[in-house]
PDB file of N, CA and C in Angstrom:
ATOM      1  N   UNK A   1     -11.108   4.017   0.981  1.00  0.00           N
ATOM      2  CA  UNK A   1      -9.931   3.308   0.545  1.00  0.00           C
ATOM      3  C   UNK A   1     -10.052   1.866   1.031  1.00  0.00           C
ATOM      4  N   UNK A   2      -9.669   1.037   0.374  1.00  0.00           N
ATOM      5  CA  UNK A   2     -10.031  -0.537   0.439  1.00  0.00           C
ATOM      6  C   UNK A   2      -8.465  -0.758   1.291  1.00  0.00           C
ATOM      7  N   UNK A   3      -8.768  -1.042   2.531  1.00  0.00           N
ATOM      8  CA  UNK A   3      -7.702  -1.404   3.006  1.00  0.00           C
ATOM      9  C   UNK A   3      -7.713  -2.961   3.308  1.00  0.00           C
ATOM     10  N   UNK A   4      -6.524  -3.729   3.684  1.00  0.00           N
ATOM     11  CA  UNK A   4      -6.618  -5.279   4.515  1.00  0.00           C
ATOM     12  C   UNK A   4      -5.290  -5.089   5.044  1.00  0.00           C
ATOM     13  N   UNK A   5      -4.732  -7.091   4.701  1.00  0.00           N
ATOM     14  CA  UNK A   5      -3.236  -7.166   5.540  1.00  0.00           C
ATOM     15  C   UNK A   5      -2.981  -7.759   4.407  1.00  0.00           C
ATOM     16  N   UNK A   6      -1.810  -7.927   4.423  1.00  0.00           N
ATOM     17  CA  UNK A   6      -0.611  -9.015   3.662  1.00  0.00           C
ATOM     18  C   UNK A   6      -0.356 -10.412   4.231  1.00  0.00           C
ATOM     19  N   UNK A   7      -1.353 -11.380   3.187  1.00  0.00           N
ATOM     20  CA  UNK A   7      -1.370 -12.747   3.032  1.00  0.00           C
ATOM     21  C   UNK A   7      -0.206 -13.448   3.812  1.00  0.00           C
ATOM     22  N   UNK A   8       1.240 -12.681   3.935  1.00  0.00           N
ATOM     23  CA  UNK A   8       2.701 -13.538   4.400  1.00  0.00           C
ATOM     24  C   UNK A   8       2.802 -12.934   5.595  1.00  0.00           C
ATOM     25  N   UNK A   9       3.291 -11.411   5.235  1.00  0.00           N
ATOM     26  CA  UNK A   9       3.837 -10.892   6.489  1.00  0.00           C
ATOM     27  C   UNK A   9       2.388 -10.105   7.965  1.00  0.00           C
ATOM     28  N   UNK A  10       0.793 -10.272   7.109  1.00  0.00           N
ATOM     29  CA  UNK A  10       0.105  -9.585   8.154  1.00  0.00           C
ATOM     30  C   UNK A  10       0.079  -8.483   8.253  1.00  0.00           C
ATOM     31  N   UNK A  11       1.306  -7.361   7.610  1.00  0.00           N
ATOM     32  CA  UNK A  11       1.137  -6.073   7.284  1.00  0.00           C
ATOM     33  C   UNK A  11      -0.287  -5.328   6.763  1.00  0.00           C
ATOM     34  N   UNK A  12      -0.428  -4.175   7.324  1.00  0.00           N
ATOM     35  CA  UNK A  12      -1.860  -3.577   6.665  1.00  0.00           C
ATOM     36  C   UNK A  12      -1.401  -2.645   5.333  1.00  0.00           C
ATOM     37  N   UNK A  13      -2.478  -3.181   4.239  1.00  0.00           N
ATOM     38  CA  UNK A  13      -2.222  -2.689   2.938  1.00  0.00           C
ATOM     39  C   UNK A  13      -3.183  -1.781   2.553  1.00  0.00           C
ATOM     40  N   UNK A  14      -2.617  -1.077   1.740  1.00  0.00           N
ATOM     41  CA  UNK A  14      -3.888  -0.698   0.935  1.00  0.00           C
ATOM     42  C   UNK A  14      -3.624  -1.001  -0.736  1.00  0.00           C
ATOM     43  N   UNK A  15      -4.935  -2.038  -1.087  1.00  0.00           N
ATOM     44  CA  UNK A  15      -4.936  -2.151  -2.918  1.00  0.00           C
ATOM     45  C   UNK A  15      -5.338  -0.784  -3.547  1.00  0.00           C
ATOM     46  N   UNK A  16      -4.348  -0.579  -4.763  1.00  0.00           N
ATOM     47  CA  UNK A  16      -4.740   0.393  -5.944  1.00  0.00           C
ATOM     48  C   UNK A  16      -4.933  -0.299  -6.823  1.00  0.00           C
ATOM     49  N   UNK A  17      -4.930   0.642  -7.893  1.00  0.00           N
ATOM     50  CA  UNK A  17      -4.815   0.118  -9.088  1.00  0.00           C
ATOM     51  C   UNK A  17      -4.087   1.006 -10.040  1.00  0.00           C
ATOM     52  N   UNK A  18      -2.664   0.380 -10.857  1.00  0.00           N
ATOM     53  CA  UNK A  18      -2.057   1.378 -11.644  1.00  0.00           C
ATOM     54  C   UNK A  18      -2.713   1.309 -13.029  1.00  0.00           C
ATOM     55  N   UNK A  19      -1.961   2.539 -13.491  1.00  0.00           N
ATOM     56  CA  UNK A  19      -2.815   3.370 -14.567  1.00  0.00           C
ATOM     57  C   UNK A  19      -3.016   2.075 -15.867  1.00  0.00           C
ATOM     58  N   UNK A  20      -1.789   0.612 -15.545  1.00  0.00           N
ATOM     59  CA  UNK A  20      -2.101  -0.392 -16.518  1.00  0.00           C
ATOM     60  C   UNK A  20      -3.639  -1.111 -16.053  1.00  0.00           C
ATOM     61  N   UNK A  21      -3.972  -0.984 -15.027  1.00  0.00           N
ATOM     62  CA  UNK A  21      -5.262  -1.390 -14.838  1.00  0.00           C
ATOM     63  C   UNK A  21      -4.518  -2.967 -13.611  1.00  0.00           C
ATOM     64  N   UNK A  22      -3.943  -2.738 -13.328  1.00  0.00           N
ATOM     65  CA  UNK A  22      -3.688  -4.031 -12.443  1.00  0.00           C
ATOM     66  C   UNK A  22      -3.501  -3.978 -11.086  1.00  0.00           C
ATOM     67  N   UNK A  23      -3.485  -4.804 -10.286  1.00  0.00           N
ATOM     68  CA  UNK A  23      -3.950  -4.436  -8.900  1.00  0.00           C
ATOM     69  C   UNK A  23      -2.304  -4.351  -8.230  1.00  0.00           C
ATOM     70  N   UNK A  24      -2.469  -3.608  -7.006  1.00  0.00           N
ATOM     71  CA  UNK A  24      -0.724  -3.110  -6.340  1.00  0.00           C
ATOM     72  C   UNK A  24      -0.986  -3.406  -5.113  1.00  0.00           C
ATOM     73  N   UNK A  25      -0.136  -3.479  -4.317  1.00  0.00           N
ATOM     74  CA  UNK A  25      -0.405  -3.086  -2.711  1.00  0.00           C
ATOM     75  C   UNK A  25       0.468  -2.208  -2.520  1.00  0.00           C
ATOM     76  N   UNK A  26       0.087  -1.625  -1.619  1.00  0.00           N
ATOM     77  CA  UNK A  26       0.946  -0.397  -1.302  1.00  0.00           C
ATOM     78  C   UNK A  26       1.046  -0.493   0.376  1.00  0.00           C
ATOM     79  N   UNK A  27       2.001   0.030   1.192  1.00  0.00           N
ATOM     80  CA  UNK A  27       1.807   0.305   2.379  1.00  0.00           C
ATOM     81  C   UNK A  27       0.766   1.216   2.531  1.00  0.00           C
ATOM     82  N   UNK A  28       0.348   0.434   3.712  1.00  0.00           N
ATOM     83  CA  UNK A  28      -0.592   1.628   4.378  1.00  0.00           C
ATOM     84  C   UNK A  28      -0.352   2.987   4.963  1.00  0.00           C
ATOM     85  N   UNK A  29       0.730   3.143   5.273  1.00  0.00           N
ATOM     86  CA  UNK A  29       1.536   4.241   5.913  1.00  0.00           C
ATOM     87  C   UNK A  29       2.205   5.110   4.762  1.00  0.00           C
ATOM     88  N   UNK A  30       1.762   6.328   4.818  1.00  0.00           N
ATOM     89  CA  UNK A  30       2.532   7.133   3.565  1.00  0.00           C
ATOM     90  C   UNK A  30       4.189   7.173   4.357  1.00  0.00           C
ATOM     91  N   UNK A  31       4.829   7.333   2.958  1.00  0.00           N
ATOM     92  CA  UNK A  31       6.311   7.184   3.819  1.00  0.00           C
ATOM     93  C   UNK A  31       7.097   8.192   2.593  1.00  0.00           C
ATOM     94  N   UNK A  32       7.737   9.555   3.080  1.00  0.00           N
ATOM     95  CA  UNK A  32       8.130  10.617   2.289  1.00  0.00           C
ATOM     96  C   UNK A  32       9.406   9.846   1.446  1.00  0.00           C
ATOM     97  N   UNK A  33       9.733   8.821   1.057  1.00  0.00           N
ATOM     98  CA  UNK A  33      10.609   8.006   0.284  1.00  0.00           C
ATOM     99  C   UNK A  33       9.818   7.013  -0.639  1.00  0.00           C
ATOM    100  N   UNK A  34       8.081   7.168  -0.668  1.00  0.00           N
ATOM    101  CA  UNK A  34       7.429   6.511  -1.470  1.00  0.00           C
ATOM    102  C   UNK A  34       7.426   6.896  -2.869  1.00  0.00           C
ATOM    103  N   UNK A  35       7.234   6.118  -3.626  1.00  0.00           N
ATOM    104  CA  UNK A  35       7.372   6.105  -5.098  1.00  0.00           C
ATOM    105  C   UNK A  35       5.992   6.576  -6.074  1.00  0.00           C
ATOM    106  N   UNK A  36       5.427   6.186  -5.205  1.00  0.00           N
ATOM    107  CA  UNK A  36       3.479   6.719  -5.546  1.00  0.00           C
ATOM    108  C   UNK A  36       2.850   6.886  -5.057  1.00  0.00           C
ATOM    109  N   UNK A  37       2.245   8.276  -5.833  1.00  0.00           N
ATOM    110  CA  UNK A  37       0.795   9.148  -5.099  1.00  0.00           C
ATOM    111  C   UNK A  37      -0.532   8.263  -5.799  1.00  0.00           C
ATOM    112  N   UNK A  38      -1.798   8.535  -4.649  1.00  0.00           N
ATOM    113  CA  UNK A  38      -3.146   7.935  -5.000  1.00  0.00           C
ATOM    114  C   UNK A  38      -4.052   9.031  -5.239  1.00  0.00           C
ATOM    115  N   UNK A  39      -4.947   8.622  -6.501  1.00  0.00           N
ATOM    116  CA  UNK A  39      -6.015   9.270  -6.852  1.00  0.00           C
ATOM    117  C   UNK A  39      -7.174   8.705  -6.063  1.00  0.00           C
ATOM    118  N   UNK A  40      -7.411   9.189  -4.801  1.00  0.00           N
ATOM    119  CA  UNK A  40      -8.689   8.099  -3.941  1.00  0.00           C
ATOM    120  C   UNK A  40      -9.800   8.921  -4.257  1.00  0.00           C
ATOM    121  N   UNK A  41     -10.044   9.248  -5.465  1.00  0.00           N
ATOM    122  CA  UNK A  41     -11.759   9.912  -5.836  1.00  0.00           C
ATOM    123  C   UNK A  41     -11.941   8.620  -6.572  1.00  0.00           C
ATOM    124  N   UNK A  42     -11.152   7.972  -7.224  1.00  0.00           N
ATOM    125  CA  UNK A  42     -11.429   6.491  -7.404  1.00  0.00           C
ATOM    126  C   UNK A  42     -11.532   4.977  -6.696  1.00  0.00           C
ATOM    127  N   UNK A  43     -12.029   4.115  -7.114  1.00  0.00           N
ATOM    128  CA  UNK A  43     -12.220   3.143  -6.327  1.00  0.00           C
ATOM    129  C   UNK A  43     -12.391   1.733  -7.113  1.00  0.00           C
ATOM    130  N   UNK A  44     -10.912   1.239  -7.198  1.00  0.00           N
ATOM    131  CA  UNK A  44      -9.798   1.017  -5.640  1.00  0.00           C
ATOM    132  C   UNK A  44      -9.075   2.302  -6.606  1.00  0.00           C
ATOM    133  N   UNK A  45      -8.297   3.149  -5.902  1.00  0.00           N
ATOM    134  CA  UNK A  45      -7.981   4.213  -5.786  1.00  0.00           C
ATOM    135  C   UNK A  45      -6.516   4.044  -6.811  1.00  0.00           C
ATOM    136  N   UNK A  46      -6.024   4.605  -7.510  1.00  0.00           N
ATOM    137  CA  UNK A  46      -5.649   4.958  -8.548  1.00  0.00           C
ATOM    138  C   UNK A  46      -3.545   5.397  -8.508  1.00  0.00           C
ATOM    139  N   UNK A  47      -3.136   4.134  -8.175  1.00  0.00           N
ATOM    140  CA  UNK A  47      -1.605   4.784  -7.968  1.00  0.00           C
ATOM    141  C   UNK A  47      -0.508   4.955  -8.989  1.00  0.00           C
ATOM    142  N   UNK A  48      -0.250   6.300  -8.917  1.00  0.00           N
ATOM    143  CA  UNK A  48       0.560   6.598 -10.381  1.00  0.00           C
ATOM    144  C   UNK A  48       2.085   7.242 -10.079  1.00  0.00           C
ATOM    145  N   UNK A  49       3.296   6.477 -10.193  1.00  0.00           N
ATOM    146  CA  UNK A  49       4.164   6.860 -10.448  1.00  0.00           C
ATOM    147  C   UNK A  49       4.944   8.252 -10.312  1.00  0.00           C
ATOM    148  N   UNK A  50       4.953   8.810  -9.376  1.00  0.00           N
ATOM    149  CA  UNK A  50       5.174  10.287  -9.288  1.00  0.00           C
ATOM    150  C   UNK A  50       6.773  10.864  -8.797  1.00  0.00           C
ATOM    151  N   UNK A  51       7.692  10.496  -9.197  1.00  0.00           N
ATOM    152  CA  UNK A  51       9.064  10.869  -8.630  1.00  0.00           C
ATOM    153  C   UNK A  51       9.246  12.186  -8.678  1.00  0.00           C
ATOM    154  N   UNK A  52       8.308  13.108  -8.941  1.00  0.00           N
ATOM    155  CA  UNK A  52       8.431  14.705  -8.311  1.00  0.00           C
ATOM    156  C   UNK A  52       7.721  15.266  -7.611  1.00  0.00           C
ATOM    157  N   UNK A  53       5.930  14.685  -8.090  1.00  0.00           N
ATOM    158  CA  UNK A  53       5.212  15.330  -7.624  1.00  0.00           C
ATOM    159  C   UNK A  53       4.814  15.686  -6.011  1.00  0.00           C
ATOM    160  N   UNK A  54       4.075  16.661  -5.459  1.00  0.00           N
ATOM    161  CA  UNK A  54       4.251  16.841  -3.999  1.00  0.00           C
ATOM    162  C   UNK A  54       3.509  15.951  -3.722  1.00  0.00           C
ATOM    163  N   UNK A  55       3.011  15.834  -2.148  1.00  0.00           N
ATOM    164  CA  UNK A  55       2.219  15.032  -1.574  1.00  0.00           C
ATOM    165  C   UNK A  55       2.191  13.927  -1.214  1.00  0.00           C
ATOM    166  N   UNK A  56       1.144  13.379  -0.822  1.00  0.00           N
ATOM    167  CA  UNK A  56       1.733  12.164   0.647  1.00  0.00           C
ATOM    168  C   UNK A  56       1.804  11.282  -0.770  1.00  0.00           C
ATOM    169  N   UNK A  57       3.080  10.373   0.064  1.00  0.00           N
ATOM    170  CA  UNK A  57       3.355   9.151  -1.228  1.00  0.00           C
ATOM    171  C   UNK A  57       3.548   8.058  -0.374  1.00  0.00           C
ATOM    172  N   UNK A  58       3.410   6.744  -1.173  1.00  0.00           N
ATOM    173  CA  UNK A  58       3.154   5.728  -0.541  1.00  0.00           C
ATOM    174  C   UNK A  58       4.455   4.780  -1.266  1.00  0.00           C
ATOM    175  N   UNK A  59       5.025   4.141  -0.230  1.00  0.00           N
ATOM    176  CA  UNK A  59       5.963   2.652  -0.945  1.00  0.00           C
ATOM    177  C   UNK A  59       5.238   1.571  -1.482  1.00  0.00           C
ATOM    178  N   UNK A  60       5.121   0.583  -2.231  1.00  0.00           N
ATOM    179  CA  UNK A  60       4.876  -0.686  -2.634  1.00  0.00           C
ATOM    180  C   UNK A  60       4.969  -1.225  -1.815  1.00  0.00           C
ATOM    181  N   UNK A  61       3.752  -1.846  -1.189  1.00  0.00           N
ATOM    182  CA  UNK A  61       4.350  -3.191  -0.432  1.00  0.00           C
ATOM    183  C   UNK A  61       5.910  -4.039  -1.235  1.00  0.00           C
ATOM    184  N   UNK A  62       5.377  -4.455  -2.186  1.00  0.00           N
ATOM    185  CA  UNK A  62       6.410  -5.710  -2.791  1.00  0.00           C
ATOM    186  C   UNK A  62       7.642  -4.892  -2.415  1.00  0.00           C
ATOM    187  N   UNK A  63       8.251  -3.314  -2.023  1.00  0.00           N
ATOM    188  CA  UNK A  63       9.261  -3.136  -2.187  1.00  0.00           C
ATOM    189  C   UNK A  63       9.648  -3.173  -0.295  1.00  0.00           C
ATOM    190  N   UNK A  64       8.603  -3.409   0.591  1.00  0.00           N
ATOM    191  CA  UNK A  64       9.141  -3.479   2.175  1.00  0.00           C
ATOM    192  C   UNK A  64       8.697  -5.506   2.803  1.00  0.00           C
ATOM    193  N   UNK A  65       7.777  -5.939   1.735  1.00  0.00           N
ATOM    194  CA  UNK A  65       7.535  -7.208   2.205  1.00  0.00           C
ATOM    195  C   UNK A  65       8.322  -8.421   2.828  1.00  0.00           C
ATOM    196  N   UNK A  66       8.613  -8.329   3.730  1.00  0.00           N
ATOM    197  CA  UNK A  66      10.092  -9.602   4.082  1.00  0.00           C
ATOM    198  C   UNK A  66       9.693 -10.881   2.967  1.00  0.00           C
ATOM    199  N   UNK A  67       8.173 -11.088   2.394  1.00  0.00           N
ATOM    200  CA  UNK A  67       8.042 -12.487   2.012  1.00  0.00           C
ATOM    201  C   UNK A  67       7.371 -12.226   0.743  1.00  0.00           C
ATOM    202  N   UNK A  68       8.081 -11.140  -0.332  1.00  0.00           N
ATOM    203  CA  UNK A  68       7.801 -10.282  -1.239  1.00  0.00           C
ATOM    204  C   UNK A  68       8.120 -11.314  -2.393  1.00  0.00           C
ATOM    205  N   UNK A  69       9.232 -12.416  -2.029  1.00  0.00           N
ATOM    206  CA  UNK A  69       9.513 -13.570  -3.714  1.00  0.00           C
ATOM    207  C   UNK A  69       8.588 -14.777  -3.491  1.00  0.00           C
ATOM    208  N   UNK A  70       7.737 -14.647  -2.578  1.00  0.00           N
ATOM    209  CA  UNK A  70       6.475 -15.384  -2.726  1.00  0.00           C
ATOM    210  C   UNK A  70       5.399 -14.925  -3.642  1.00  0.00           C
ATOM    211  N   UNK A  71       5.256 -13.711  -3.726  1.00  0.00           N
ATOM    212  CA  UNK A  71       4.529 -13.253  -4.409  1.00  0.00           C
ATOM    213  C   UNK A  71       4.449 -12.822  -5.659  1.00  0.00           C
ATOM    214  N   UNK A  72       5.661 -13.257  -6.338  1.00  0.00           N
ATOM    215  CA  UNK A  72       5.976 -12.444  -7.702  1.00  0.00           C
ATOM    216  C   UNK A  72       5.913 -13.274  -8.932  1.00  0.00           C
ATOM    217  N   UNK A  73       5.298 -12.671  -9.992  1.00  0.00           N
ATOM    218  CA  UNK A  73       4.742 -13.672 -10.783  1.00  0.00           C
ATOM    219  C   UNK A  73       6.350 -14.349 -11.420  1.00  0.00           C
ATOM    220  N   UNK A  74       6.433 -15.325 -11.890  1.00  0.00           N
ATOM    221  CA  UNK A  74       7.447 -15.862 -12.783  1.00  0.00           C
ATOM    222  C   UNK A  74       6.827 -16.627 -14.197  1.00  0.00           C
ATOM    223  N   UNK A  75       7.560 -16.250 -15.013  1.00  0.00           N
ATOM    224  CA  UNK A  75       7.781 -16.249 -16.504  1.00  0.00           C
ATOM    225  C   UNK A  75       8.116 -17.792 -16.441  1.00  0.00           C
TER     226      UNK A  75
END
C-alpha cells in the first residue's frame, strides 16, 4: 500500500484510486464510520464506496483534513 503524509496537515495517508480512475487520500487508520473499503491486490489500491459492506473501512482524508478547502478543485 502506497502510503505518505498530507501536504497541509502532515497526517499519514494512504492514496487509492476510485473506480473513476482518480486519485483519493484516505486516512491511514481504518475507522468503523469510514465510507470506503480497499481492493489492495491492486496498486495504488482500489477504493470503492461501500455503505454496507463488512470490513475494515477507511474515511477520506478530505472528509477529517483541518486544511481540506485548500485542496479542492474549483470550477
Amino acid at each position: 500500500m502506497s502510503a505518505s503524509h498530507c501536504r497541509s496537515c502532515g497526517a499519514p495517508i494512504i492514496w487509492a484510486e476510485t473506480v473513476n480512475g482518480r486519485r483519493m487520500p484516505l486516512d491511514e487508520d481504518p475507522d468503523p464510520d469510514g465510507k470506503f473499503v480497499l481492493d489492495e491486490t491492486r496498486e495504488p489500491p482500489l477504493a470503492t464506496f461501500a455503505p454496507t459492506d463488512p470490513g475494515e473501512r477507511f474515511q477520506s482524508h478530505f472528509a477529517t483534513c483541518p486544511d481540506s478547502d485548500k485542496h479542492r478543485r474549483r470550477p
